[in-house]
Protein backbone atom coordinates (compact mmCIF):
# COMPACT_ATOMS: atom_id res chain seq x y z
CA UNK A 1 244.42 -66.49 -263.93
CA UNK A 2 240.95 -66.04 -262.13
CA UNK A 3 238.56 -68.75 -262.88
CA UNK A 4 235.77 -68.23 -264.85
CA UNK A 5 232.32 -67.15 -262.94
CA UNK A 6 229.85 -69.81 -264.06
CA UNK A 7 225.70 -69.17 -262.43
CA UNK A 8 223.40 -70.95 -261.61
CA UNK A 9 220.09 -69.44 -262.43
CA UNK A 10 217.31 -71.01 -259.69
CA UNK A 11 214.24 -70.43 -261.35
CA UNK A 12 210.94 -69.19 -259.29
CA UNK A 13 207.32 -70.36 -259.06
CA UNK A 14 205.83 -70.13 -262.80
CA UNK A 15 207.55 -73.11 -264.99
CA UNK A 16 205.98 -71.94 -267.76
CA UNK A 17 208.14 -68.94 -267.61
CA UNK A 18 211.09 -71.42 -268.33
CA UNK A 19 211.59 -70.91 -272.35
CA UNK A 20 211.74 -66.87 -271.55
CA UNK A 21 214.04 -67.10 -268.93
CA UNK A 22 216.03 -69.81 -270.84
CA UNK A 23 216.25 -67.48 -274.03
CA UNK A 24 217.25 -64.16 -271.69
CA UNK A 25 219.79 -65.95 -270.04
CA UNK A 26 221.76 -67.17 -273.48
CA UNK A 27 222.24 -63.31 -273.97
CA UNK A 28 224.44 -63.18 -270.46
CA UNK A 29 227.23 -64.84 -272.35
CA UNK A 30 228.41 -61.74 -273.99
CA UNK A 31 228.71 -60.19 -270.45
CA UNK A 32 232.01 -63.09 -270.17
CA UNK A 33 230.05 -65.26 -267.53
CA UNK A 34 228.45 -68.85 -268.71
CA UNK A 35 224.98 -69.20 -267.42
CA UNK A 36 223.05 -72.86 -266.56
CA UNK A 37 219.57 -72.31 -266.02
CA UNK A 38 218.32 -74.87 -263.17
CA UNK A 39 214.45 -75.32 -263.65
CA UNK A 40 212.96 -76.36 -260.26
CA UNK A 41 209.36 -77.34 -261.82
CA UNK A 42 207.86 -76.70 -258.69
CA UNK A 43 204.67 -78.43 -259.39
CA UNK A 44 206.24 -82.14 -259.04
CA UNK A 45 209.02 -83.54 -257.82
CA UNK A 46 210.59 -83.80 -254.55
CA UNK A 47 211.86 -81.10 -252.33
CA UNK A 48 215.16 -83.96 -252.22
CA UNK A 49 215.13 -84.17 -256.37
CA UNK A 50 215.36 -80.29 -256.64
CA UNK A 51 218.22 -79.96 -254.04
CA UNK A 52 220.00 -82.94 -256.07
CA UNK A 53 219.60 -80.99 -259.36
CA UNK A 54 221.23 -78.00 -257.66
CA UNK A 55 224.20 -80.18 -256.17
CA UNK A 56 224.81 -82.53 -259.58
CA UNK A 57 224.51 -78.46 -261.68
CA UNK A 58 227.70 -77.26 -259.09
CA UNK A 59 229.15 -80.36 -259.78
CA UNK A 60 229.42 -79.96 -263.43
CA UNK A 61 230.63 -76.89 -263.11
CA UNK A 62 234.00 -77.70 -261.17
CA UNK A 63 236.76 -75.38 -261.63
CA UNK A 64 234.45 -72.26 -262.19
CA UNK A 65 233.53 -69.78 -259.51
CA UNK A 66 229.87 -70.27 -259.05
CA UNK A 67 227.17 -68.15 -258.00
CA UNK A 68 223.42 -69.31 -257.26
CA UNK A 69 220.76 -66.67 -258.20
CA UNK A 70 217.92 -67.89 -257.22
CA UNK A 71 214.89 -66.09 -258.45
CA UNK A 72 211.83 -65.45 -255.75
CA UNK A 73 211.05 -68.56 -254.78
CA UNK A 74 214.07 -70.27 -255.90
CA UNK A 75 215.20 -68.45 -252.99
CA UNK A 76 214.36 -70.66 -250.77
CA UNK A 77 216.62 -73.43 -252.43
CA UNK A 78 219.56 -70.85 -252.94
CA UNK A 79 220.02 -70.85 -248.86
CA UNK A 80 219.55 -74.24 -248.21
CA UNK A 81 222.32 -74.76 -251.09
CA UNK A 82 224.53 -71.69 -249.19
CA UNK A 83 223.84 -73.97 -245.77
CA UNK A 84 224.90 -76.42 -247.20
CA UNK A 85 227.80 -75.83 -249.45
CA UNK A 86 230.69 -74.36 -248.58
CA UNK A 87 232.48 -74.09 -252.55
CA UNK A 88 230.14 -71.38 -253.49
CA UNK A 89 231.62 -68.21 -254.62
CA UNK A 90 228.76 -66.37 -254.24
CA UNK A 91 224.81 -66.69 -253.80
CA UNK A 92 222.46 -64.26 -254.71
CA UNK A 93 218.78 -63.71 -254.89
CA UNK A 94 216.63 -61.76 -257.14
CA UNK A 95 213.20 -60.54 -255.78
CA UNK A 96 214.17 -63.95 -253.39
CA UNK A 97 211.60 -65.00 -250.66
CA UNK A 98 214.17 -65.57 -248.67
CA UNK A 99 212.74 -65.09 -244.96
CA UNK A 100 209.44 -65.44 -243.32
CA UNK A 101 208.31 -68.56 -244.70
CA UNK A 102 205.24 -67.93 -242.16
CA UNK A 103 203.90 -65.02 -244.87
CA UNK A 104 203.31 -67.45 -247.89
CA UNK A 105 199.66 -67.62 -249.36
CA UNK A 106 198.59 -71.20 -249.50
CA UNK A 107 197.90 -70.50 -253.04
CA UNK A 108 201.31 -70.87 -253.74
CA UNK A 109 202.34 -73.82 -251.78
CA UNK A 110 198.90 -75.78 -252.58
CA UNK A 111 199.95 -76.06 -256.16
CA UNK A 112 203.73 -76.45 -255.54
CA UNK A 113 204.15 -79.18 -253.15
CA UNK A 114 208.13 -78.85 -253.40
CA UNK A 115 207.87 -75.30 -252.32
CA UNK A 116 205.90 -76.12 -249.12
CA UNK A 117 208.77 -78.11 -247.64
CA UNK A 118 211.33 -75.47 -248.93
CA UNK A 119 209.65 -73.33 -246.56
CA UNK A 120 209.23 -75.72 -243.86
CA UNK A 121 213.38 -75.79 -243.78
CA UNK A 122 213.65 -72.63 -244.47
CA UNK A 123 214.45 -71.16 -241.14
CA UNK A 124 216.53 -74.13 -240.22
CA UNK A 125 218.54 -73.29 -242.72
CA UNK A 126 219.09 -69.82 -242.08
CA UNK A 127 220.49 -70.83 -238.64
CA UNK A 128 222.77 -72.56 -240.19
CA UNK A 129 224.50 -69.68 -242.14
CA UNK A 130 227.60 -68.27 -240.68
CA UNK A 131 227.86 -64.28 -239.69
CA UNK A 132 230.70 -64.20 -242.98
CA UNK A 133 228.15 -66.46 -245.29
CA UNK A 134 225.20 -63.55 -244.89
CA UNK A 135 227.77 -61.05 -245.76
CA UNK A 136 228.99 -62.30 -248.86
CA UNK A 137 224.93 -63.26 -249.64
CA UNK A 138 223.53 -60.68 -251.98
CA UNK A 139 219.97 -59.39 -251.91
CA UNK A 140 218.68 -58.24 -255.65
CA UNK A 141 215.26 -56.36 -255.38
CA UNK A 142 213.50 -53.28 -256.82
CA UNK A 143 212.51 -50.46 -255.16
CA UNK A 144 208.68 -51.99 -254.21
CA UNK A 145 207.33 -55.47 -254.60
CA UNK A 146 203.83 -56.17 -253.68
CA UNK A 147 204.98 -60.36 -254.01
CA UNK A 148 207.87 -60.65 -251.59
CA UNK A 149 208.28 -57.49 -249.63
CA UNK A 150 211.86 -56.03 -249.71
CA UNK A 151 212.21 -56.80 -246.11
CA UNK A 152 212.03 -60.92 -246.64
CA UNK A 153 214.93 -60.77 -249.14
CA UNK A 154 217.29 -59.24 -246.65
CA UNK A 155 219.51 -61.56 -244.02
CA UNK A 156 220.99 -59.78 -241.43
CA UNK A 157 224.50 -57.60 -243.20
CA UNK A 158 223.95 -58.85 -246.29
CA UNK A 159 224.83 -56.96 -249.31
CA UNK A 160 221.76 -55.10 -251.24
CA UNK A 161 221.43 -53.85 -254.74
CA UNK A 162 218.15 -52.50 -255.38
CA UNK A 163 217.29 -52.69 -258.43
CA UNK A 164 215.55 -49.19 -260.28
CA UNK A 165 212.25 -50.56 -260.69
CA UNK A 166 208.21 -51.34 -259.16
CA UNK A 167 206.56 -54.49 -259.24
CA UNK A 168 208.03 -58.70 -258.74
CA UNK A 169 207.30 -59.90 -262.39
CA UNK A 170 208.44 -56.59 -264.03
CA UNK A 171 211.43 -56.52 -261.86
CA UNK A 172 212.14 -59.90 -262.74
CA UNK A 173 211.48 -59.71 -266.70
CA UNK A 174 214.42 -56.54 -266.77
CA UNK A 175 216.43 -58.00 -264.21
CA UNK A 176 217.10 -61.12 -266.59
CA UNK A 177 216.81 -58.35 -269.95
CA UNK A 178 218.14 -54.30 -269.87
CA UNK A 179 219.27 -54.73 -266.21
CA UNK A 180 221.55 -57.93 -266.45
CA UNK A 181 224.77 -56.17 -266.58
CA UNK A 182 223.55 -55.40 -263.27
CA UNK A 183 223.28 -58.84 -261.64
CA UNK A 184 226.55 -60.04 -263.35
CA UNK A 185 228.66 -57.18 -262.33
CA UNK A 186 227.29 -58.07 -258.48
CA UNK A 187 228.04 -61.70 -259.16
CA UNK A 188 231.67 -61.01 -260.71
CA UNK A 189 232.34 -58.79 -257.36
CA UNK A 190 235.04 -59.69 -254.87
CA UNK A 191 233.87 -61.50 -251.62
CA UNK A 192 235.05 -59.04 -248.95
């Protein structure tokens, strides 16, 4: 018998977003996965505490197949955890900024200190993953996204499902609604 999938949803810049995503992602459990919701609260914290949430959530979920989706930003923490893991069945991003750290408005990072040294590892990171790990990494995005361009969510052969849609928040709000079955039947695939 397979083991269950079990994800790990790596929320994105916008905390107070947290109760929606929290409420959407109850609903995934009548798609037969079980769904943990990993708030990063980028606005405090450590870089360290958020990458010790991440390890302590895989922990708990031992004897599941888990996949990371981490959601734009949480990105960022969804490769360090794929450099760093290797009992991961599968890590995907949705709308994920998961390359050119270089790009980010200080905006962003000026408010979320945690998010600044995300990106400051982000490309060591990357050189850390394995020709077979950025194959079996999956790339969620929508057609256009003004936020993170569909270009920084791709690693070199990874997988791609683009998702019907226009826009990062929008993409984002039916990605976790109408469009789930979508993610989960990308997370329940086989790693070739």
């Amino acid at each position: 018998m397979k083991q269950p999938i079990h994800i790990l949803y790596l929320s994105g810049l916008g905390d107070n977003y947290d109760r929606f995503r929290l409420r959407a992602l109850k609903l995934w459990r009548f798609r037969g996965v079980t769904v943990e919701l990993v708030p990063m609260v980028w606005h405090s914290g450590t870089f360290e505490q958020k990458l010790a949430r991440i390890d302590q959530a895989v922990d708990r979920a031992h004897g599941k197949r888990v996949v990371l989706i981490g959601e734009s930003g949480g990105g960022t923490m969804a490769i360090h955890m794929m450099a760093r893991r290797d009992d991961l069945y599968k890590v995907m991003t949705l709308c994920g900024k998961n390359t050119h750290p270089e790009g980010v408005s200080s905006i962003y990072t000026r408010n979320n200190p945690p998010f600044k040294v995300s990106l400051d590892h982000l490309n060591d990171s990357l050189g850390q993953l394995t020709t077979k790990q950025k194959k079996q990494f999956v790339s969620i995005h929508p057609l256009y996204d003004p936020v993170v361009p569909v270009r920084e969510t791709l690693l070199a052969g990874c997988k791609q499902v683009r998702l019907p849609a226009i826009g990062h928040l929008v993409v984002i709000g039916l990605a976790l609604t109408i469009l789930s079955p979508i993610l989960v039947r990308a997370a329940r695939s086989h790693n070739a």
